[in-house]
Protein backbone atom coordinates (compact mmCIF):
# COMPACT_ATOMS: atom_id res chain seq x y z
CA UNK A 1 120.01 -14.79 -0.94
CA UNK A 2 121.53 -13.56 -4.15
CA UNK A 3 118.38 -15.32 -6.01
CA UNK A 4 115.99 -13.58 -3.86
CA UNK A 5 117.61 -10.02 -4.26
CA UNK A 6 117.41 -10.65 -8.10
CA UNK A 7 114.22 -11.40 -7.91
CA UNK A 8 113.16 -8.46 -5.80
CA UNK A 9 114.89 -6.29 -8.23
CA UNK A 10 113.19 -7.55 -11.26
CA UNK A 11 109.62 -7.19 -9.43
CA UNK A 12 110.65 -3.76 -8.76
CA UNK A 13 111.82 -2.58 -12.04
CA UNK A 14 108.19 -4.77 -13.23
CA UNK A 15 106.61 -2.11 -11.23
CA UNK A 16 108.12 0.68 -11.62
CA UNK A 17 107.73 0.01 -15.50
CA UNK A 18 103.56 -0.46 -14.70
CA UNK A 19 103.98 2.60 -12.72
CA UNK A 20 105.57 4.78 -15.49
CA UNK A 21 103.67 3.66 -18.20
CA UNK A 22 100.11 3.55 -17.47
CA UNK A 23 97.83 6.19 -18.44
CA UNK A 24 96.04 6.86 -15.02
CA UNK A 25 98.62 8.62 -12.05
CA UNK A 26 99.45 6.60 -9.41
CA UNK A 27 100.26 8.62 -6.30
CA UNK A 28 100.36 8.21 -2.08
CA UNK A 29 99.48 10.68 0.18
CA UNK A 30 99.78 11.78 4.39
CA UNK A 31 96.21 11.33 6.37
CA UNK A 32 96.40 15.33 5.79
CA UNK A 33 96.78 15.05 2.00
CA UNK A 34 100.20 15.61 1.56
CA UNK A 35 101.72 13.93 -1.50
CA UNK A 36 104.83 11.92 -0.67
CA UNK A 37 104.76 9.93 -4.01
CA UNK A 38 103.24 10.87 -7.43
CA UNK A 39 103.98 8.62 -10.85
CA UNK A 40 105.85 10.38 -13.43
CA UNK A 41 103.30 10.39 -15.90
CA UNK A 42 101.58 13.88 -13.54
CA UNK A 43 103.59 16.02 -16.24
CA UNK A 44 102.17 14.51 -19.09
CA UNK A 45 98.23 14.54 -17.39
CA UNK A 46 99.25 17.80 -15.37
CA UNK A 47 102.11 19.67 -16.59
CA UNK A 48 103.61 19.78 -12.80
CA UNK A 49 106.79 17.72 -12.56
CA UNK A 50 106.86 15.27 -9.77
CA UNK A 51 108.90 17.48 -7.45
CA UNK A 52 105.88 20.36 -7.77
CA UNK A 53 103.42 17.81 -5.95
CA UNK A 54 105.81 16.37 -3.38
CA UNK A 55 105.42 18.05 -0.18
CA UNK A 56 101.68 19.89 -1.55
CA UNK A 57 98.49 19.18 -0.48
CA UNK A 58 96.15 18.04 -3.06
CA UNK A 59 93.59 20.43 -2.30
CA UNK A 60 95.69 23.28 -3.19
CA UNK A 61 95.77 22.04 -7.07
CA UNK A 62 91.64 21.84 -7.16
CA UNK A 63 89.05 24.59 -8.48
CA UNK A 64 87.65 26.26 -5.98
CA UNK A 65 84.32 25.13 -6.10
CA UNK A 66 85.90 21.48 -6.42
CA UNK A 67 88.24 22.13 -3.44
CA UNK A 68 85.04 23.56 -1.13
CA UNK A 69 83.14 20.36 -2.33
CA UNK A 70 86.32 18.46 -1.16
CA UNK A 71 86.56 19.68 2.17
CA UNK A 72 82.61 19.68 3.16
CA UNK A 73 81.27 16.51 1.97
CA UNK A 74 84.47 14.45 0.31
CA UNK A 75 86.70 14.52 3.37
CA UNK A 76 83.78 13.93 5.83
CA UNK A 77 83.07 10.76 4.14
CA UNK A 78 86.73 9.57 3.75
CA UNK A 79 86.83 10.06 7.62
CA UNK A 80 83.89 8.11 8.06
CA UNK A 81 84.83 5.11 6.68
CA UNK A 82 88.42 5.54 8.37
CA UNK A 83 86.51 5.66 11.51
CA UNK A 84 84.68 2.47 10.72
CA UNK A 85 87.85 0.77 9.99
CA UNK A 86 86.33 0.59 6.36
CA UNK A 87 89.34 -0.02 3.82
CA UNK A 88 86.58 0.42 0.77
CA UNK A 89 87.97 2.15 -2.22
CA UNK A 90 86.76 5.26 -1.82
CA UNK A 91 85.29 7.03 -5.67
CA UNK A 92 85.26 11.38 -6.53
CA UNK A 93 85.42 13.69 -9.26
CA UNK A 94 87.40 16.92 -8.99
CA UNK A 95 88.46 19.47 -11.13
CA UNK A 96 92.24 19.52 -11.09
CA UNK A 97 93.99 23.16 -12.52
CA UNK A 98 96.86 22.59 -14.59
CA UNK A 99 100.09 23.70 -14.87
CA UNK A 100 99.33 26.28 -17.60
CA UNK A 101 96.13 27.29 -15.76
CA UNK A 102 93.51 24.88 -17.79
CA UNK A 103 91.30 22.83 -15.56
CA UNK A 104 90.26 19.11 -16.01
CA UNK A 105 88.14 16.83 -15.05
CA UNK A 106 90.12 14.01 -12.97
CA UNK A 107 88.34 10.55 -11.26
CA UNK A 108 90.04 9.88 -7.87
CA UNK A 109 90.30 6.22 -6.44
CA UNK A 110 91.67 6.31 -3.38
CA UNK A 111 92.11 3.58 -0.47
CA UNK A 112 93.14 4.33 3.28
CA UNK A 113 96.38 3.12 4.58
CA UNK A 114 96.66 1.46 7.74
CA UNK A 115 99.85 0.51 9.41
CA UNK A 116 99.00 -1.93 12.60
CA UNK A 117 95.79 -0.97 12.57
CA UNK A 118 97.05 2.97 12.45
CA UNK A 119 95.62 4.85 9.52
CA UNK A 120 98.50 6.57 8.24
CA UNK A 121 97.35 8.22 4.59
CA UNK A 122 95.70 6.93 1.39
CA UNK A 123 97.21 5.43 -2.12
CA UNK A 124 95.32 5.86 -5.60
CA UNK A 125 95.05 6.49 -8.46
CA UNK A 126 93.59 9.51 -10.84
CA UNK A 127 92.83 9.36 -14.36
CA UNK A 128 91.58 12.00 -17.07
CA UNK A 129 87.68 11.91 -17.59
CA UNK A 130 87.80 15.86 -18.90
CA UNK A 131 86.38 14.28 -22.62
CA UNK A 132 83.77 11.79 -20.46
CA UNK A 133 82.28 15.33 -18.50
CA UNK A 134 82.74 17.19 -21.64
CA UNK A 135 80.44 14.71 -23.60
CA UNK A 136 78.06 14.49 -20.39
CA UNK A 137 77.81 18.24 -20.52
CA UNK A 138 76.44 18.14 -24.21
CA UNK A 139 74.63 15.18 -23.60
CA UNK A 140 73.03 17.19 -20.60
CA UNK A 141 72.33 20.49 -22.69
CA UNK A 142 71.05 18.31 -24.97
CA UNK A 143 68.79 16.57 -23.17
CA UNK A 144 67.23 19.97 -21.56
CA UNK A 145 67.16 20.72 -25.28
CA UNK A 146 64.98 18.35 -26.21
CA UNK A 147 62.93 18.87 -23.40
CA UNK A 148 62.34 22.27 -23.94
CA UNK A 149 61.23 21.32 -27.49
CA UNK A 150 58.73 18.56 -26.73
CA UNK A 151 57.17 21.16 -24.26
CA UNK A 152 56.57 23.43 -27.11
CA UNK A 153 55.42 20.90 -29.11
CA UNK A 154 53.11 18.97 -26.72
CA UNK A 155 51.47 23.11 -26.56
CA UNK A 156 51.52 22.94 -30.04
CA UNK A 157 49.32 19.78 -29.75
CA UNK A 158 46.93 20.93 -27.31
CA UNK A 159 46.49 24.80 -27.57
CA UNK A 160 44.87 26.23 -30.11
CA UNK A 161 46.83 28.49 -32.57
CA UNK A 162 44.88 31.97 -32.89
CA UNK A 163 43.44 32.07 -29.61
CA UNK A 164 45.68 30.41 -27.31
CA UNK A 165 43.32 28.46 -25.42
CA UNK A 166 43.03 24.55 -25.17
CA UNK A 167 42.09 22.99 -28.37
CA UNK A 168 39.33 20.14 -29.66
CA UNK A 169 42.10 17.37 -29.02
CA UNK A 170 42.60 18.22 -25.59
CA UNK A 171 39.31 18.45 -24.66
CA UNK A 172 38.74 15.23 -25.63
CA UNK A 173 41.86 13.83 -23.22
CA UNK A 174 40.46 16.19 -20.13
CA UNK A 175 36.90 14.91 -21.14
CA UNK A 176 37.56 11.49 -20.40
CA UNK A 177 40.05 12.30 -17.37
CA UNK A 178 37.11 13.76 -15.68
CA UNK A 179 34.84 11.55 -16.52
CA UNK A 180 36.99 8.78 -15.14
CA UNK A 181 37.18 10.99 -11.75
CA UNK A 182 33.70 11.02 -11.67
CA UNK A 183 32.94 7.14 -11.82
CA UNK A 184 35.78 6.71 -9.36
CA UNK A 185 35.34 9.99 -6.94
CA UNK A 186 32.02 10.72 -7.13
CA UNK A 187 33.10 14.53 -8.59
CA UNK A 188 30.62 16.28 -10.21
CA UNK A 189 30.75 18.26 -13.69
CA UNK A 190 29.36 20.48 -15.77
CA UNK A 191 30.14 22.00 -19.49
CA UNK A 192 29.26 25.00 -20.91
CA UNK A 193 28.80 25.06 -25.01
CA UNK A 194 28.75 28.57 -26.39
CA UNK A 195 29.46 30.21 -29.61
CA UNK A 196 29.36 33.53 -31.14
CA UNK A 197 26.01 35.14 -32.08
CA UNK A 198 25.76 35.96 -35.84
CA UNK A 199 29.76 35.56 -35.96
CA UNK A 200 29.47 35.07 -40.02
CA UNK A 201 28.09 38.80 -40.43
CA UNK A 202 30.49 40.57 -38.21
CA UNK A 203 33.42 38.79 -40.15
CA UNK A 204 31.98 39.85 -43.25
CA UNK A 205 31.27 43.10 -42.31
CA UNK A 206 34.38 43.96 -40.58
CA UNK A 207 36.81 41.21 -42.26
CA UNK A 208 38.65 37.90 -40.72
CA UNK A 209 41.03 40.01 -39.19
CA UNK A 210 38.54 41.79 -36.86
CA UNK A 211 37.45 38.29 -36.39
CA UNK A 212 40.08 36.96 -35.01
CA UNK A 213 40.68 39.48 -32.64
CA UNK A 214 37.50 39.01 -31.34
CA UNK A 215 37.74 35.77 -31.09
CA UNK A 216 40.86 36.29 -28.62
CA UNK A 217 39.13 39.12 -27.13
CA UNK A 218 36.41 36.96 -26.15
CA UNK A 219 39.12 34.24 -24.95
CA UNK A 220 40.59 36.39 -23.08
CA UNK A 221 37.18 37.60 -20.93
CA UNK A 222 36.17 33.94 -20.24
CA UNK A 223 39.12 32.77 -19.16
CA UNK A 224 38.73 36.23 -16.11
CA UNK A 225 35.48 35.06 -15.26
CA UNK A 226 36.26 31.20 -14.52
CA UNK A 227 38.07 29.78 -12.25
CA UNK A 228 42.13 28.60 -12.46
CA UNK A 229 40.27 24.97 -12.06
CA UNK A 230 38.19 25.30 -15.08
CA UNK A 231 39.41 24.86 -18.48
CA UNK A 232 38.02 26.71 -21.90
CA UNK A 233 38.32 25.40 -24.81
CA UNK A 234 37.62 26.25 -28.60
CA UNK A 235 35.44 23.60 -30.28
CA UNK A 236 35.58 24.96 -33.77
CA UNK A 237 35.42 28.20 -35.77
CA UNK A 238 33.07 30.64 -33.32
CA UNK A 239 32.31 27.97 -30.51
CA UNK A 240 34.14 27.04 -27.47
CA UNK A 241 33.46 24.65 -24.61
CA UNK A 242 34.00 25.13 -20.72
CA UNK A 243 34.69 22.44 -18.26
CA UNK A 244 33.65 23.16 -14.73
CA UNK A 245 35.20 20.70 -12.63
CA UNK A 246 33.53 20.22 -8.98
CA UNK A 247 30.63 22.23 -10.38
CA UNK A 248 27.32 21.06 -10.45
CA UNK A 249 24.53 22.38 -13.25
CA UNK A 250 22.99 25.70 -10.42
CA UNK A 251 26.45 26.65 -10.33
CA UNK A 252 27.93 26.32 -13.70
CA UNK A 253 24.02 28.02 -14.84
CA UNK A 254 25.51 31.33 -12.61
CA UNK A 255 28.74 30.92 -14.52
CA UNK A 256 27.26 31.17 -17.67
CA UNK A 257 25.18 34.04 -17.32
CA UNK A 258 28.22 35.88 -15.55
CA UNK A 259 30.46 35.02 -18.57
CA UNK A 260 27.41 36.53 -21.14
CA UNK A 261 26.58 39.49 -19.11
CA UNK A 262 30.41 40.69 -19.36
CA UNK A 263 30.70 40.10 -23.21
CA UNK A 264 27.16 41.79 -24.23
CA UNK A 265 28.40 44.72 -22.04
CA UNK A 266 31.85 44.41 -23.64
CA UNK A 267 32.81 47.44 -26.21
CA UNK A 268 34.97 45.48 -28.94
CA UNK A 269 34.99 48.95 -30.83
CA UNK A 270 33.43 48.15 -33.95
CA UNK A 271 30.11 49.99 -33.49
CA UNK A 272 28.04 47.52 -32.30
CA UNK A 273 27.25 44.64 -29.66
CA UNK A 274 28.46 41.50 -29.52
CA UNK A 275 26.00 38.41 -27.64
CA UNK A 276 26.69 34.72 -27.40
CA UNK A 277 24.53 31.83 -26.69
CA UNK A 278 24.89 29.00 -24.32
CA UNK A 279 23.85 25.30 -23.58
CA UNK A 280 24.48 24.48 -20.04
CA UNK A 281 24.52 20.83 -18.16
CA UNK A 282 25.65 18.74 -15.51
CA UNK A 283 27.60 15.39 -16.91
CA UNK A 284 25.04 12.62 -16.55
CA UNK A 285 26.42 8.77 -15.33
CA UNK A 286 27.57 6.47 -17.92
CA UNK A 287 27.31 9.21 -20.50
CA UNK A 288 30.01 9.30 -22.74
CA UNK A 289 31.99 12.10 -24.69
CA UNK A 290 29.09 12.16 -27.94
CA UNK A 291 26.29 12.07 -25.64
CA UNK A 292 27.34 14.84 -23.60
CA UNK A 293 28.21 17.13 -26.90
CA UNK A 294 24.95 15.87 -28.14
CA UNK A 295 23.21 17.37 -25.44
CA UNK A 296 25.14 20.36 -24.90
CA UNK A 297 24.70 21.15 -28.50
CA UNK A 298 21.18 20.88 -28.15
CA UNK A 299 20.74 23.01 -25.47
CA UNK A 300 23.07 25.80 -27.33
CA UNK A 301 20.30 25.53 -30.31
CA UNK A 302 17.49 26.02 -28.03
CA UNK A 303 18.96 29.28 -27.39
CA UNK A 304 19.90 30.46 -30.60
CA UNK A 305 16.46 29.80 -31.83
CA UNK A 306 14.58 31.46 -28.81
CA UNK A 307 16.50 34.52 -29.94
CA UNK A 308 20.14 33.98 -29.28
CA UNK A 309 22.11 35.89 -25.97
CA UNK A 310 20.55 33.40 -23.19
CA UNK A 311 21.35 30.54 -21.23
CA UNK A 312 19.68 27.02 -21.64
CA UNK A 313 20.03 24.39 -19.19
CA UNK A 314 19.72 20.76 -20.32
């Protein structure tokens, strides 16, 4: 008898030393939440001596937010998997508030206690993850960072600095996208290929700067007169390109005109008019990207040398 006691005593004090000396708290609580044991080491993780806890309910000592998130979806799932007779270790994160007021982070393990098949409370552990949510929170921001920054730079990549519409390179990419649609849809296309009439006099009559606001002023009119489906783009210099997706070559023909009927009525306020030119067609099967500009190009010629401010089909 006197063995056993002795050895009783020396698994307790084994315990009690584990107990007292691990990082993460140990504690034991009512089916209501009540502590009725916490391991010494609270103070050190808490502040709150043991005798602050004993009698509390742990949701008292949460954040609010953490304590509403306790109640509504962290104490509906503990009772679920009471109710199934579930003794699963059951994982949360809450934000514990300190003795002097600071809140932390704190990982909850926690197992259901069952006496005779009578739940009767839960035993656990918490530990200090305030430095793990910390890093997560940086990791996050940085993360959304970076994001932010690659969507600036993928714009940098495709939209063209003074104007602000699509440039050459992605017009190329959506080139071949609908193209691809096309052979597998059956979706019909058409481009228009445009540029500036006698753009070379009016920038050096009225200087680059004048230019270039034309150039955005002229932007800025074609992209009114198309539709949110179609996408402008500037070639080079003076020209720009239109895709017209779902648009066959009557309709993108209409388009056209529209788009050079409101920019030869346009007043860009430097004492004169201001035309363009267009090449219009209808993407042709198994044409690819330099066939199409070939043609398109073409066309555009056709109507600067039949006097410039027209439309040519091709």
């Amino acid at each position: 008898m006197e063995e056993d006691m002795n050895f009783q005593y020396h698994q307790f004090n084994r315990y009690k030393y584990i107990i007292e000396n691990i990082k993460d708290v140990v504690w034991e609580m009512t089916k209501d939440f009540v502590f009725t044991f916490v391991s010494p080491n609270v103070k050190e993780m808490t502040g709150y001596d043991v005798g602050d806890l004993i009698g509390h309910k742990m949701p008292e000592f949460l954040a609010e937010e953490s304590r509403n998130q306790f109640i509504n979806q962290s104490m509906p799932r503990v009772q679920k998997r009471i109710d199934g007779d579930s003794e699963e270790i059951i994982l949360y994160d809450v934000q514990f508030v300190c003795k002097n007021g600071f809140v932390k982070w704190f990982e909850v393990s926690s197992k259901p206690m069952f006496e005779e098949e009578r739940f009767i409370g839960y035993i656990g552990t918490t530990r200090d993850i305030t430095e793990k949510k910390e890093y997560e929170s940086q990791l996050k921001t940085y993360i959304n960072e970076l994001k932010v920054m690659n969507g600036k730079l993928e714009k940098m990549a495709t939209l063209d600095a003074l104007t602000g519409v699509y440039n050459r390179r992605k017009f190329n990419d959506d080139l071949n996208l609908v193209i691809k649609d096309k052979e597998k849809y059956n979706i019909s296309f058409s481009l228009i290929f445009f540029d500036i009439d006698h753009f070379k006099t009016i920038n050096d009559r009225y200087g680059h700067k004048t230019g270039d606001l034309i150039l955005r002023h002229i932007s800025d009119l074609v992209l009114m007169n198309i539709r949110k489906t179609d996408r402008l783009f500037r070639w080079g210099g003076e020209e720009f390109i239109i895709i017209l997706n779902g648009s066959e070559l009557e309709d993108a023909r209409k388009v056209a005109d529209k788009i050079r009927n409101v920019i030869q009525k346009r007043d860009f306020g430097i004492g004169q008019k201001i035309t363009i030119s267009l090449g219009v067609g209808e993407y042709k099967p198994n044409e690819n990207t330099d066939q199409v500009i070939i043609r398109l190009d073409k066309a555009l010629l056709e109507a600067k040398s039949k006097g410039r401010n027209r439309v040519i089909s091709c």
